[in-house]
C-alpha atoms as a PDB file:
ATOM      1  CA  UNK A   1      89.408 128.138 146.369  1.00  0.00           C
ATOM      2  CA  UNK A   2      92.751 128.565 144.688  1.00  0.00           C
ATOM      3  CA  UNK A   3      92.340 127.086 140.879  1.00  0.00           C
ATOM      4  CA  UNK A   4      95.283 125.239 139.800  1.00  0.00           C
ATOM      5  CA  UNK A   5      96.190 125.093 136.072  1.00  0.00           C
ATOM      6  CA  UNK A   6      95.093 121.727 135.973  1.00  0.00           C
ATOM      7  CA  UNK A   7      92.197 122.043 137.750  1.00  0.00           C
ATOM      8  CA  UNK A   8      90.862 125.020 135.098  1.00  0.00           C
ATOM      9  CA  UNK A   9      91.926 122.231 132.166  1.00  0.00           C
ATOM     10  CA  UNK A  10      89.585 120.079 133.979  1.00  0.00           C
ATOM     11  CA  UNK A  11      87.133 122.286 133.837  1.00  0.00           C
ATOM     12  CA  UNK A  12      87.402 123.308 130.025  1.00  0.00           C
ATOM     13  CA  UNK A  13      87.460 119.545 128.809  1.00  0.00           C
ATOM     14  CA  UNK A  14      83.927 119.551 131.065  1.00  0.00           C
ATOM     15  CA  UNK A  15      82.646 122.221 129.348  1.00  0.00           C
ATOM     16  CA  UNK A  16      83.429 121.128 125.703  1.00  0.00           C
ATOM     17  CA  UNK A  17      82.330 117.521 126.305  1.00  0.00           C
ATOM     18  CA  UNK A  18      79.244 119.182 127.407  1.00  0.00           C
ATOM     19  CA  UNK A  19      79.608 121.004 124.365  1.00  0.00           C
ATOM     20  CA  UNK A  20      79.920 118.287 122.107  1.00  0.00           C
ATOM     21  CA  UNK A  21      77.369 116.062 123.949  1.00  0.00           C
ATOM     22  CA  UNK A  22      74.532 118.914 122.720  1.00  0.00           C
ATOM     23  CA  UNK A  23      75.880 118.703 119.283  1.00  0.00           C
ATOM     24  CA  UNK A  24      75.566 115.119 118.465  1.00  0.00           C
ATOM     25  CA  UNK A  25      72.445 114.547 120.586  1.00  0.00           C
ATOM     26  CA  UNK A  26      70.836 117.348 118.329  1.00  0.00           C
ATOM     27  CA  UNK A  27      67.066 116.645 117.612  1.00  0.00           C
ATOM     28  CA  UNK A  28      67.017 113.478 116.298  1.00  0.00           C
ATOM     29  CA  UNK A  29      68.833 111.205 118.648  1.00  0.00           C
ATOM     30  CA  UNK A  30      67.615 113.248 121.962  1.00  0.00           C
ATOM     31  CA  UNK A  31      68.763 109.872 124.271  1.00  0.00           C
ATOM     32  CA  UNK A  32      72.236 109.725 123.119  1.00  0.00           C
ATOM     33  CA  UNK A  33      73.111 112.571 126.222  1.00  0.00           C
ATOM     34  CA  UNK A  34      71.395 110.505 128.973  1.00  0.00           C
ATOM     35  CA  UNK A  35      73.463 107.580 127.767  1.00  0.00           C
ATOM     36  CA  UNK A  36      76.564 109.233 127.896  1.00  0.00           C
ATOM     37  CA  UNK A  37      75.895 110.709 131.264  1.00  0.00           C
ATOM     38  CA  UNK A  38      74.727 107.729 133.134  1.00  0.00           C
ATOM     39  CA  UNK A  39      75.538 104.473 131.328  1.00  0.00           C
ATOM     40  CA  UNK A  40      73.658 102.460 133.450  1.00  0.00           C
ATOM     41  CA  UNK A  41      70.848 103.626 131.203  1.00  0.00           C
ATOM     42  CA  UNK A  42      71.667 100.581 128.320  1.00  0.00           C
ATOM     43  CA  UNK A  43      73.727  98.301 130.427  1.00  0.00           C
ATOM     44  CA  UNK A  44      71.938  94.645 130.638  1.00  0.00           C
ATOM     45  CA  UNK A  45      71.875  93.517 134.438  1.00  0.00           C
ATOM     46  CA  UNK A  46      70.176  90.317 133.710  1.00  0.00           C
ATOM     47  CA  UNK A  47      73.391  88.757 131.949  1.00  0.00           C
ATOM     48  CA  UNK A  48      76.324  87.100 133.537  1.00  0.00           C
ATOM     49  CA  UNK A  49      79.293  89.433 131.576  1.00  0.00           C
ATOM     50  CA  UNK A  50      79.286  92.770 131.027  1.00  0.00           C
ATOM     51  CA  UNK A  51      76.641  92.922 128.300  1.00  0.00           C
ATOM     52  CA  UNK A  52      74.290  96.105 126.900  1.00  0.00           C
ATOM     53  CA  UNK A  53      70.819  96.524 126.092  1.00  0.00           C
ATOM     54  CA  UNK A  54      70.488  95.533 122.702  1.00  0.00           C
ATOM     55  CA  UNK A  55      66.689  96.453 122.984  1.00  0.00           C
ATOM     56  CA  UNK A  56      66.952 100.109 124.743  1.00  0.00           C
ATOM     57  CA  UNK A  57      70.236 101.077 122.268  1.00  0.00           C
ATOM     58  CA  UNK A  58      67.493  99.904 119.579  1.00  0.00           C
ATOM     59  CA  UNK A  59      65.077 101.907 120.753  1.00  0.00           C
ATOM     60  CA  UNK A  60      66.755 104.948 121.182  1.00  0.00           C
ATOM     61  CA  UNK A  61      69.721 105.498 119.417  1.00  0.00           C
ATOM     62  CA  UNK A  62      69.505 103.837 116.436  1.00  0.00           C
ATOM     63  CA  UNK A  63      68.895 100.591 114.560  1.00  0.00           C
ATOM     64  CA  UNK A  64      71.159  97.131 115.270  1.00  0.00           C
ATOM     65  CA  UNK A  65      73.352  97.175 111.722  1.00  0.00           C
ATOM     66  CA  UNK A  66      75.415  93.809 112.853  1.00  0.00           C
ATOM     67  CA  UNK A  67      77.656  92.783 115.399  1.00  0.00           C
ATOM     68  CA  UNK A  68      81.289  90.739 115.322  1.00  0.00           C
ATOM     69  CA  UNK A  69      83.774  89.504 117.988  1.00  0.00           C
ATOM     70  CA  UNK A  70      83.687  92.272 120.599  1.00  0.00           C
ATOM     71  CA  UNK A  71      81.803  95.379 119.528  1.00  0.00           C
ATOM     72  CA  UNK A  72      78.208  95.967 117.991  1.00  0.00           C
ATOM     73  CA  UNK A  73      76.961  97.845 115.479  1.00  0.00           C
ATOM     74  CA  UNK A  74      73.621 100.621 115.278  1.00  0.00           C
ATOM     75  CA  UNK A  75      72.758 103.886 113.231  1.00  0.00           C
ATOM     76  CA  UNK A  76      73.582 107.132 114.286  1.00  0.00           C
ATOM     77  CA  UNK A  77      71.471 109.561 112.680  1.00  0.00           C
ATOM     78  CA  UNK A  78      72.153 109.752 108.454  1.00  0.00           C
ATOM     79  CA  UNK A  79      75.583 108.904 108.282  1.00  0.00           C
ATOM     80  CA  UNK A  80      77.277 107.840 111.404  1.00  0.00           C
ATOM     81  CA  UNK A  81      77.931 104.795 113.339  1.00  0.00           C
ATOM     82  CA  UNK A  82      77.505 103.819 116.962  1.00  0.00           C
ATOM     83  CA  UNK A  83      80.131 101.113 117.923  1.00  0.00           C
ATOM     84  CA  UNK A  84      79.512  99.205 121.238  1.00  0.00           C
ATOM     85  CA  UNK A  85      81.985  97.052 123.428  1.00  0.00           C
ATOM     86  CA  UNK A  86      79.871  94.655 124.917  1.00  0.00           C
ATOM     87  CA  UNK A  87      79.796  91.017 126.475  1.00  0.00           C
ATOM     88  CA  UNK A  88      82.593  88.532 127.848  1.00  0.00           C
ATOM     89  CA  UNK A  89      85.554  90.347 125.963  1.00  0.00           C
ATOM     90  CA  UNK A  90      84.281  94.056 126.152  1.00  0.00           C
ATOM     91  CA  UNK A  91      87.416  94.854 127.362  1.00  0.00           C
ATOM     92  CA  UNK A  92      88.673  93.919 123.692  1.00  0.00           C
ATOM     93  CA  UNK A  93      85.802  96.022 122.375  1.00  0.00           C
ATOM     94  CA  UNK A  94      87.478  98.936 124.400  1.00  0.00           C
ATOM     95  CA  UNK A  95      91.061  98.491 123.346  1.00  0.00           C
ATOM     96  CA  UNK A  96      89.636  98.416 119.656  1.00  0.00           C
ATOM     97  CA  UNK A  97      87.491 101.536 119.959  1.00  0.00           C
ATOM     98  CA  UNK A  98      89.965 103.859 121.734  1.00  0.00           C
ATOM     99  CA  UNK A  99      92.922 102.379 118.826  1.00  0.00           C
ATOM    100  CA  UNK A 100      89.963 102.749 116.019  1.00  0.00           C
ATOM    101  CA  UNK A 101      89.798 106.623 117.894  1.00  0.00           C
ATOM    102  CA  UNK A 102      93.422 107.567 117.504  1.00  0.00           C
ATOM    103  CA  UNK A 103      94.341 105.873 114.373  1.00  0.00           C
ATOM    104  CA  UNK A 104      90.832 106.773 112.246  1.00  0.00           C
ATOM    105  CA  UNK A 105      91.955 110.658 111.709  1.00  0.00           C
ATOM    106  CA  UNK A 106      95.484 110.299 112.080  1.00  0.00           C
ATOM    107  CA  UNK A 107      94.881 108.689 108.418  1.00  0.00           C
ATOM    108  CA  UNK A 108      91.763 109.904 107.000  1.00  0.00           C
ATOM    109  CA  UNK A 109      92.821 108.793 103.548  1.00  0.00           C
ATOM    110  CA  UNK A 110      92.498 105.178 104.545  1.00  0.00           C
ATOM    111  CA  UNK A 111      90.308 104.712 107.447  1.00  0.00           C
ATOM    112  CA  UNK A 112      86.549 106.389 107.992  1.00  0.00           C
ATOM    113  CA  UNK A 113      86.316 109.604 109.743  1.00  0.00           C
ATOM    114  CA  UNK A 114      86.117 109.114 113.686  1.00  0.00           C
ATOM    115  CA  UNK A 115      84.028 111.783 115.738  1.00  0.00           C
ATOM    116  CA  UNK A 116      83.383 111.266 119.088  1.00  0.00           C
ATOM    117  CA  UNK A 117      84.210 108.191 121.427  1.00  0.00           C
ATOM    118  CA  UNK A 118      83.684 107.326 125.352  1.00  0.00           C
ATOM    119  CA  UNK A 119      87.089 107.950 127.215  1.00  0.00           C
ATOM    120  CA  UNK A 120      87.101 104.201 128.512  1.00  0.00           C
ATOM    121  CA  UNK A 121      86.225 102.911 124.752  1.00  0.00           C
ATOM    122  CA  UNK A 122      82.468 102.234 125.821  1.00  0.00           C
ATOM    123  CA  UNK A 123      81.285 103.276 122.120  1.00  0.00           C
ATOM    124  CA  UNK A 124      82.909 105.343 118.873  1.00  0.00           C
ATOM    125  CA  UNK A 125      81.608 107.232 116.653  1.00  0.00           C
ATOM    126  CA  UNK A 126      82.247 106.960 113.146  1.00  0.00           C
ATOM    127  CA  UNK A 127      81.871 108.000 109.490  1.00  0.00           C
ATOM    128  CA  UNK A 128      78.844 105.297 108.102  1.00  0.00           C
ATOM    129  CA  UNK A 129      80.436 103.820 104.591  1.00  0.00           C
ATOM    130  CA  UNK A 130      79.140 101.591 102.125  1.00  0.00           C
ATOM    131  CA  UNK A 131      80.308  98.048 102.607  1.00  0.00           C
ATOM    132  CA  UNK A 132      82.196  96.035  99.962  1.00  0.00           C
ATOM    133  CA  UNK A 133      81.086  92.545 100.136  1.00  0.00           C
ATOM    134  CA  UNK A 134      81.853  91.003  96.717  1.00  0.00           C
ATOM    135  CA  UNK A 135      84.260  90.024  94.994  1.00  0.00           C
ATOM    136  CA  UNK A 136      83.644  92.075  91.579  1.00  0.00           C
ATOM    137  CA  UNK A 137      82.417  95.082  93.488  1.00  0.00           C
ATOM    138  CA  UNK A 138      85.722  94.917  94.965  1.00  0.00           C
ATOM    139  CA  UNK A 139      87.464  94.545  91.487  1.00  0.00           C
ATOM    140  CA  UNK A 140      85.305  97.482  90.451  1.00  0.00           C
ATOM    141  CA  UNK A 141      86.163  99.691  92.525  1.00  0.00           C
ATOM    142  CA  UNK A 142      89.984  98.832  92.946  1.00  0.00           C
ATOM    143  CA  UNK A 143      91.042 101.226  89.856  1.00  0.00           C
ATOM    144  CA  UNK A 144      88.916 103.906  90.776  1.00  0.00           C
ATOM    145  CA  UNK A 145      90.863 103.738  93.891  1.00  0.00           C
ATOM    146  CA  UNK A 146      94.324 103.250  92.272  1.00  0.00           C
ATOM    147  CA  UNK A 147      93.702 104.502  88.812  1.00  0.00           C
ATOM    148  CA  UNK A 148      97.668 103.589  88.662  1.00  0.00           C
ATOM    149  CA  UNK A 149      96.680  99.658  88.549  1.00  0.00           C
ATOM    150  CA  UNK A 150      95.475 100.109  84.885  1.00  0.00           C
ATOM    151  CA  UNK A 151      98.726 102.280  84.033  1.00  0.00           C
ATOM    152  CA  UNK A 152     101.309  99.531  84.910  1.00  0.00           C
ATOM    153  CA  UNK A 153      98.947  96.972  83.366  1.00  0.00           C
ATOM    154  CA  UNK A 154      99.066  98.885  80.196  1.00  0.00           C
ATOM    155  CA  UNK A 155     103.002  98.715  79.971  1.00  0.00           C
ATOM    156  CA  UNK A 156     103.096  95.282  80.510  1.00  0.00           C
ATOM    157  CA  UNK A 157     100.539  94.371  78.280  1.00  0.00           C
ATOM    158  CA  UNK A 158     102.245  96.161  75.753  1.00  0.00           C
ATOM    159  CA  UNK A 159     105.645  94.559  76.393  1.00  0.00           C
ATOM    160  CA  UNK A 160     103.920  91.442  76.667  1.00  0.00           C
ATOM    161  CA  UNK A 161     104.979  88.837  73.136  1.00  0.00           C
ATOM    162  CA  UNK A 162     101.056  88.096  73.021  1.00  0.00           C
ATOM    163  CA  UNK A 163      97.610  88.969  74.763  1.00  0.00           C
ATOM    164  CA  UNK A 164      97.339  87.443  78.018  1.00  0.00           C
ATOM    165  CA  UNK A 165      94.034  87.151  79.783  1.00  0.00           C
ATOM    166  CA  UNK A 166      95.654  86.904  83.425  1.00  0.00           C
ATOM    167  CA  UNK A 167      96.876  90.449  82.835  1.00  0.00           C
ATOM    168  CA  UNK A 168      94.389  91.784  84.720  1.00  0.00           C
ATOM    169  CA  UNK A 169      93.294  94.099  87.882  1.00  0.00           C
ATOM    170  CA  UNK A 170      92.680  90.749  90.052  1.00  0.00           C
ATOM    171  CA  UNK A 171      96.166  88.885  89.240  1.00  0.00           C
ATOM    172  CA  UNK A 172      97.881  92.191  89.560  1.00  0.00           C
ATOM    173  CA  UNK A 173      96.560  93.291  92.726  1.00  0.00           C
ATOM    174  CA  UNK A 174      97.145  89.391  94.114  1.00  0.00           C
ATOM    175  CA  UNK A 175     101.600  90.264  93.148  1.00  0.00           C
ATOM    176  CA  UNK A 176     101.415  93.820  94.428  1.00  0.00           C
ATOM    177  CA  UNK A 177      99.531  92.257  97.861  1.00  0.00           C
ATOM    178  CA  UNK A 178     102.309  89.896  98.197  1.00  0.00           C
ATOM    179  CA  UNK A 179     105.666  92.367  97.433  1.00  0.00           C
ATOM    180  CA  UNK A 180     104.415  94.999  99.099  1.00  0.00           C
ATOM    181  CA  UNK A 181     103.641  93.593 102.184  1.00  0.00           C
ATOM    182  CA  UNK A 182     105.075  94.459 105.769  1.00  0.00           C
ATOM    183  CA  UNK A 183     106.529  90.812 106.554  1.00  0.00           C
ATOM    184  CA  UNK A 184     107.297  89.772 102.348  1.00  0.00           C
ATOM    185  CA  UNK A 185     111.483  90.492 103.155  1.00  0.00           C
ATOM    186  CA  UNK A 186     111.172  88.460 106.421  1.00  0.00           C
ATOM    187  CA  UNK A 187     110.512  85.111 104.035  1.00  0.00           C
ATOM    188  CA  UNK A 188     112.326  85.950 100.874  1.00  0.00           C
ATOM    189  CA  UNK A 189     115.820  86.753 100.294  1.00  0.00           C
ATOM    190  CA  UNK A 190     114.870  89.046  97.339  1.00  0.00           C
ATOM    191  CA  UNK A 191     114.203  92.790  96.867  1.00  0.00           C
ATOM    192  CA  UNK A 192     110.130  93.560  96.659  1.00  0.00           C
ATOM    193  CA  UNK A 193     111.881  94.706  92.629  1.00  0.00           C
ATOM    194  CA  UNK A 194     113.151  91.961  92.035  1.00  0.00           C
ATOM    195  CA  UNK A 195     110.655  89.187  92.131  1.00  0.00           C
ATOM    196  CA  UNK A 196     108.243  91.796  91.047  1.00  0.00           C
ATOM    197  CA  UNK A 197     110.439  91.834  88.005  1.00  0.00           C
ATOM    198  CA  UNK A 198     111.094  88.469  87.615  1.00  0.00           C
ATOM    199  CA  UNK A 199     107.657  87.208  88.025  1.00  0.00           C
ATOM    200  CA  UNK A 200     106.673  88.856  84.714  1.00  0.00           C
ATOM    201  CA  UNK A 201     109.493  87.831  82.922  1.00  0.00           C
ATOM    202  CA  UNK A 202     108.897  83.876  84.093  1.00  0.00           C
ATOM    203  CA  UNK A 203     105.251  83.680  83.500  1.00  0.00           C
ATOM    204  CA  UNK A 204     104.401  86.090  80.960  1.00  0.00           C
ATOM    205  CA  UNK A 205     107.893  86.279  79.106  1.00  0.00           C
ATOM    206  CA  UNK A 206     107.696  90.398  79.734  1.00  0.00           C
ATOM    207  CA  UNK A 207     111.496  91.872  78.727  1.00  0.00           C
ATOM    208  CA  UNK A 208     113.231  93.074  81.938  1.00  0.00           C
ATOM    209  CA  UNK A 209     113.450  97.013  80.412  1.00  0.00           C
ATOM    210  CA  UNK A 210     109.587  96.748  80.286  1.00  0.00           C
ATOM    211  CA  UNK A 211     109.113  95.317  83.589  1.00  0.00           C
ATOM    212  CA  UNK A 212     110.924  97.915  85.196  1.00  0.00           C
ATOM    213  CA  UNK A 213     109.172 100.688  83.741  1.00  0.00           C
ATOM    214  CA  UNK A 214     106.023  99.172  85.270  1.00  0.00           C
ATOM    215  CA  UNK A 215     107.512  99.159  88.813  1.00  0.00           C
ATOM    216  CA  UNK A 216     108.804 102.557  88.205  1.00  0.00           C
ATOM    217  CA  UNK A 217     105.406 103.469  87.588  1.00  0.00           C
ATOM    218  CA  UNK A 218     104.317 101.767  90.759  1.00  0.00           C
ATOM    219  CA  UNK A 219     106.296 103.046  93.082  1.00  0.00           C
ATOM    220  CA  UNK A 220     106.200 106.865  91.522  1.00  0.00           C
ATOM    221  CA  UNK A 221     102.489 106.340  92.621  1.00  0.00           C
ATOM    222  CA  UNK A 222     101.721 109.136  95.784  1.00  0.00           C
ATOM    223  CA  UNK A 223      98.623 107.116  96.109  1.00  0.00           C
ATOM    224  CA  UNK A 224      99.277 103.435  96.286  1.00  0.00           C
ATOM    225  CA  UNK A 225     102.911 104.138  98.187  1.00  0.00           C
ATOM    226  CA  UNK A 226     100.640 106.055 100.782  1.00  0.00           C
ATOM    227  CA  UNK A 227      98.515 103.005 101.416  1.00  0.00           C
ATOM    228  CA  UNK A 228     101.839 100.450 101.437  1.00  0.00           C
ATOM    229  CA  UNK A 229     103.485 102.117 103.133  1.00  0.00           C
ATOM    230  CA  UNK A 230     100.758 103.405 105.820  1.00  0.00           C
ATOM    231  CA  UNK A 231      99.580  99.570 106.121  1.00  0.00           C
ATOM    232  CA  UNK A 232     103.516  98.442 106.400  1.00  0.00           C
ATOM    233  CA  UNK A 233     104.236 100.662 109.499  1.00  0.00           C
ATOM    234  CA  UNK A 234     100.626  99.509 111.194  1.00  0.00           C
ATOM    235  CA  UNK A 235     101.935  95.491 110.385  1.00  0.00           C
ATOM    236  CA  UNK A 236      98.694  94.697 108.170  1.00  0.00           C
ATOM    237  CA  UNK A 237      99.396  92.808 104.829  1.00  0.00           C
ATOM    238  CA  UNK A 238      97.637  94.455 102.029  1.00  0.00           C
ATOM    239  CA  UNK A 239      96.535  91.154 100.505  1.00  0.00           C
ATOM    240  CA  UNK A 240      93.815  92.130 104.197  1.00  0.00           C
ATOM    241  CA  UNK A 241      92.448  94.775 101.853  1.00  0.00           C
ATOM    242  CA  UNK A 242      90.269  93.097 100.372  1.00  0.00           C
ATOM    243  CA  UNK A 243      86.078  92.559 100.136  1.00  0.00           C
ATOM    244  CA  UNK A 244      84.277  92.227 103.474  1.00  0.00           C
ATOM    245  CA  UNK A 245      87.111  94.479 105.200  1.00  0.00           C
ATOM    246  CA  UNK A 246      87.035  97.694 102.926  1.00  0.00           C
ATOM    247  CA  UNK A 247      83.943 100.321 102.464  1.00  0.00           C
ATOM    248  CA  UNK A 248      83.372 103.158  99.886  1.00  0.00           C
ATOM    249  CA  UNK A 249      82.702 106.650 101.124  1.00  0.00           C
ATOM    250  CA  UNK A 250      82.414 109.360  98.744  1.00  0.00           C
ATOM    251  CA  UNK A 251      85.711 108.991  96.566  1.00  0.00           C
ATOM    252  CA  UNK A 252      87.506 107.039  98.268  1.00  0.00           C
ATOM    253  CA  UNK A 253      87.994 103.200  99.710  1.00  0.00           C
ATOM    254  CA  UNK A 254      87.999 102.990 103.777  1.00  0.00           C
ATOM    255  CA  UNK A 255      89.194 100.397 105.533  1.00  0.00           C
ATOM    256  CA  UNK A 256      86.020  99.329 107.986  1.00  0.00           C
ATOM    257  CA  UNK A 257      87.629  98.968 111.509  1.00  0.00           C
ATOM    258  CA  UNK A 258      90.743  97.836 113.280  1.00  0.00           C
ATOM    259  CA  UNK A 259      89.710  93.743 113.125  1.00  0.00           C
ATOM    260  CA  UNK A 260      91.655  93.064 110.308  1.00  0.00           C
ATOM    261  CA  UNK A 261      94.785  93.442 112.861  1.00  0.00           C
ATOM    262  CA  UNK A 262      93.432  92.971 116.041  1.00  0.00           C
ATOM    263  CA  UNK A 263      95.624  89.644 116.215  1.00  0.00           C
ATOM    264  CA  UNK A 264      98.400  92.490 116.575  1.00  0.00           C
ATOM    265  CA  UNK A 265      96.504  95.113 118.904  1.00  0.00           C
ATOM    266  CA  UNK A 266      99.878  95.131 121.153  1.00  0.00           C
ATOM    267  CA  UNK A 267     101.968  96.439 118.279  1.00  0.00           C
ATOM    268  CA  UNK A 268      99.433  99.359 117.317  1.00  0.00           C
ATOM    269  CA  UNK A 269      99.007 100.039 121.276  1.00  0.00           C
ATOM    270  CA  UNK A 270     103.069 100.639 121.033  1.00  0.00           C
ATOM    271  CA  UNK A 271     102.939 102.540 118.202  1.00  0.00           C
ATOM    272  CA  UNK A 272     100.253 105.109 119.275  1.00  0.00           C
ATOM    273  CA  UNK A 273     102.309 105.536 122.143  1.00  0.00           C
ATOM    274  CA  UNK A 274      99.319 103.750 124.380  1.00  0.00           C
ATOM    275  CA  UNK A 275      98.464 105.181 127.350  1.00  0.00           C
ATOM    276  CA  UNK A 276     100.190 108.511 126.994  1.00  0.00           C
ATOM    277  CA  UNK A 277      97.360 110.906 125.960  1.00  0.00           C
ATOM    278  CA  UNK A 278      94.630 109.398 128.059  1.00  0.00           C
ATOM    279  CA  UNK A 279      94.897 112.855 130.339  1.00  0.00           C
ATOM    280  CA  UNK A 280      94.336 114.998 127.536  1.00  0.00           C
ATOM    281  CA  UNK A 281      91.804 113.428 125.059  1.00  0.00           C
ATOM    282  CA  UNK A 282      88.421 114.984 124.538  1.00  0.00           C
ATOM    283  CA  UNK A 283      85.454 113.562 123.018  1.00  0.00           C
ATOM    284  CA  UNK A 284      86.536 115.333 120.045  1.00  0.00           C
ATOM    285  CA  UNK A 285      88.657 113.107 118.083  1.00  0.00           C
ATOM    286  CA  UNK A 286      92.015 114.994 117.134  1.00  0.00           C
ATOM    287  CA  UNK A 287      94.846 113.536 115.019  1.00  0.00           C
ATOM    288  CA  UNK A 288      97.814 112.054 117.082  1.00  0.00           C
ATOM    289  CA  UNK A 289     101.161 112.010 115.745  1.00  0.00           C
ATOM    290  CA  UNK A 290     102.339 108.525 115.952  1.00  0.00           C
ATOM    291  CA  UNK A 291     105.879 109.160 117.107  1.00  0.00           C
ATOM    292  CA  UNK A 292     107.760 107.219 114.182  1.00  0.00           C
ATOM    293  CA  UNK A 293     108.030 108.961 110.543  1.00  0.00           C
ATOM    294  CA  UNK A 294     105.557 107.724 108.257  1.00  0.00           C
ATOM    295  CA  UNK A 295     107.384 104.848 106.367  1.00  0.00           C
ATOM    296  CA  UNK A 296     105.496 106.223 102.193  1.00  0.00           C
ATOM    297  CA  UNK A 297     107.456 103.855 100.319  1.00  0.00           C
ATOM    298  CA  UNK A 298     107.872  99.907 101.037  1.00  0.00           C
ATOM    299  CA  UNK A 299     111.389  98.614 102.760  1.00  0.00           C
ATOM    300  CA  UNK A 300     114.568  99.081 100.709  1.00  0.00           C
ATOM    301  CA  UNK A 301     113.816 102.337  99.815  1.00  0.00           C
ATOM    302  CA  UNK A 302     115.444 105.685 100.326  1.00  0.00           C
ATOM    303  CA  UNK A 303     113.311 108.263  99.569  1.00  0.00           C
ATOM    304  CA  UNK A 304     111.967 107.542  95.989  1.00  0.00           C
ATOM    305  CA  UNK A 305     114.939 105.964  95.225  1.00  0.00           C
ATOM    306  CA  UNK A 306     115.889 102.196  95.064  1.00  0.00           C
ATOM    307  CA  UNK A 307     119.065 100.365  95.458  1.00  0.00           C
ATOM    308  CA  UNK A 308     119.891  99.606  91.773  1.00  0.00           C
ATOM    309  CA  UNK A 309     120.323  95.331  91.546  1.00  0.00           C
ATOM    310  CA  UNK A 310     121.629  93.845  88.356  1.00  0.00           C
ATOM    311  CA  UNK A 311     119.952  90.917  86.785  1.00  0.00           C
ATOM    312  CA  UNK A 312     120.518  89.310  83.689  1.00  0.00           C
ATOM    313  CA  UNK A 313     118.332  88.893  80.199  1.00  0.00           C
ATOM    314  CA  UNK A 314     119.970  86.785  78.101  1.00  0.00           C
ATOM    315  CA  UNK A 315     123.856  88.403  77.645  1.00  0.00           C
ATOM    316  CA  UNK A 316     122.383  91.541  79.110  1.00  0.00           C
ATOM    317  CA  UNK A 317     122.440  93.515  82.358  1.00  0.00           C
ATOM    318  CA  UNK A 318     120.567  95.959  83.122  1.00  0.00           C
ATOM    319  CA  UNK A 319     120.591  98.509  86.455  1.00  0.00           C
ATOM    320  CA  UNK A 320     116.681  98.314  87.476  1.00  0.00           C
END
């Protein structure tokens, strides 16, 4: 038998899956390789959609941990997740798992780490995080996150003519959710600068010079800029980062899964060049470059630097 090139890549992406198969099955979850080889093992015949066994995945994979639109939840082991398309819209349970595959470790700075997923987006995976489901846990953790928050709050509440109490994380976060979002220059006619700018000097009488040090600050921020400008090329608002939809793992804040822009599951299909790598993916989960340059700073920008706008304070102009 003469063995073609692509016949011997076959047969490497066999043996790995194999490979990996023995490695996450381990000890502990011994069932997890006689799902994966013959699905029919958890599917649920007894419904009228496509729907799973709840009961065996229970009993032999791990625990239920919740369930939402189109995928459910279960243990893994210590720290993993099992995510499952199932019922009437598995097929959107699928789309989200093999997105949630390729985008996870392309930015492991904002999303948990991905590690193994079925090649029709069956299940995924993923790095288990600890959920953020309040309000003030979310306002706790937001600085540790971007210790930057409490440096431009510290300029403006020094350039502020008196203490104000709405100078804080939560009223901050609420202006930087709104300029730097991905659609905020499609319904204003100003710069993300500017009405940062001029929001401080209309409601909290903050001098122009003072204000602009504090986006200067902002946007000098590797950190934050990362996350804009990350969210801003994947269409997600940032005021979406927010309790219920964010997770803490280790040091850092996760986003939890791809709902929060499912309503756009087209555009990150596009982006992630869908369809493309399906020949080559292994159940390893590898990186995929997007095909566009990561946009790290939000629209107007060149680099580091923005377009200098004049505006007025009192019978003075200043370049900010």
């Amino acid at each position: 038998m003469k063995l073609t090139t692509k016949k011997l890549y076959q047969l490497i992406e066999e043996q790995l899956f194999q490979q990996e198969m023995d490695y996450f099955a381990g000890k502990d979850i011994p069932q997890f390789k006689t799902m994966v080889n013959d699905p029919r093992v958890y599917a649920d015949y007894s419904k009228p959609h496509d729907e799973i066994s709840k009961q065996w995945i229970d009993n032999n994979i791990g625990e239920k941990l919740g369930s939402g639109y189109s995928r459910m939840v279960f243990e893994f082991g210590d720290n993993k997740v099992i995510k499952f398309a199932y019922g009437s819209v598995m097929q959107d349970g699928k789309n989200s798992n093999l997105v949630e595959a390729k985008l996870f470790n392309q930015f492991p700075k904002i999303f948990p780490k991905a590690y193994a997923h079925d090649p029709d987006g069956a299940w995924i995976i993923v790095e288990k995080v600890d959920i953020i489901d309040t309000v003030d846990e979310f306002y706790a953790v937001l600085p540790i996150q971007f210790p930057v928050i409490n440096d431009i709050l510290k300029v403006l509440q020094q350039g502020a003519p008196k203490p104000d109490e709405d100078l804080n994380p939560y009223f901050l976060w609420l202006l930087l959710s709104k300029v730097l979002s991905f659609d905020f220059q499609s319904n204003t006619n100003e710069s993300p600068m500017v009405y940062f700018i001029k929001h401080f000097r209309k409601h909290y009488g903050i001098p122009l010079p003072v204000s602009k040090k504090a986006w200067e600050v902002m946007t000098k921020d590797s950190n934050l800029m990362y996350w804009a400008g990350t969210l801003k090329n994947l269409r997600v608002d940032l005021s979406d980062i927010r309790h219920g939809n964010v997770g803490w793992s280790g040091d850092r804040m996760v986003i939890l899964d791809i709902s929060i822009f499912e309503q756009d599951l087209t555009n990150a299909k596009h982006m992630l060049k869908w369809g493309e790598h399906h020949d080559d993916e292994t159940i390893k989960i590898t990186p995929r470059d997007f095909g566009t340059k990561q946009q790290l700073t939000p629209d107007g920008a060149k680099g580091d630097v923005w377009n200098p706008v004049k505006i007025k304070d009192e019978d003075i102009e200043y370049d900010v």
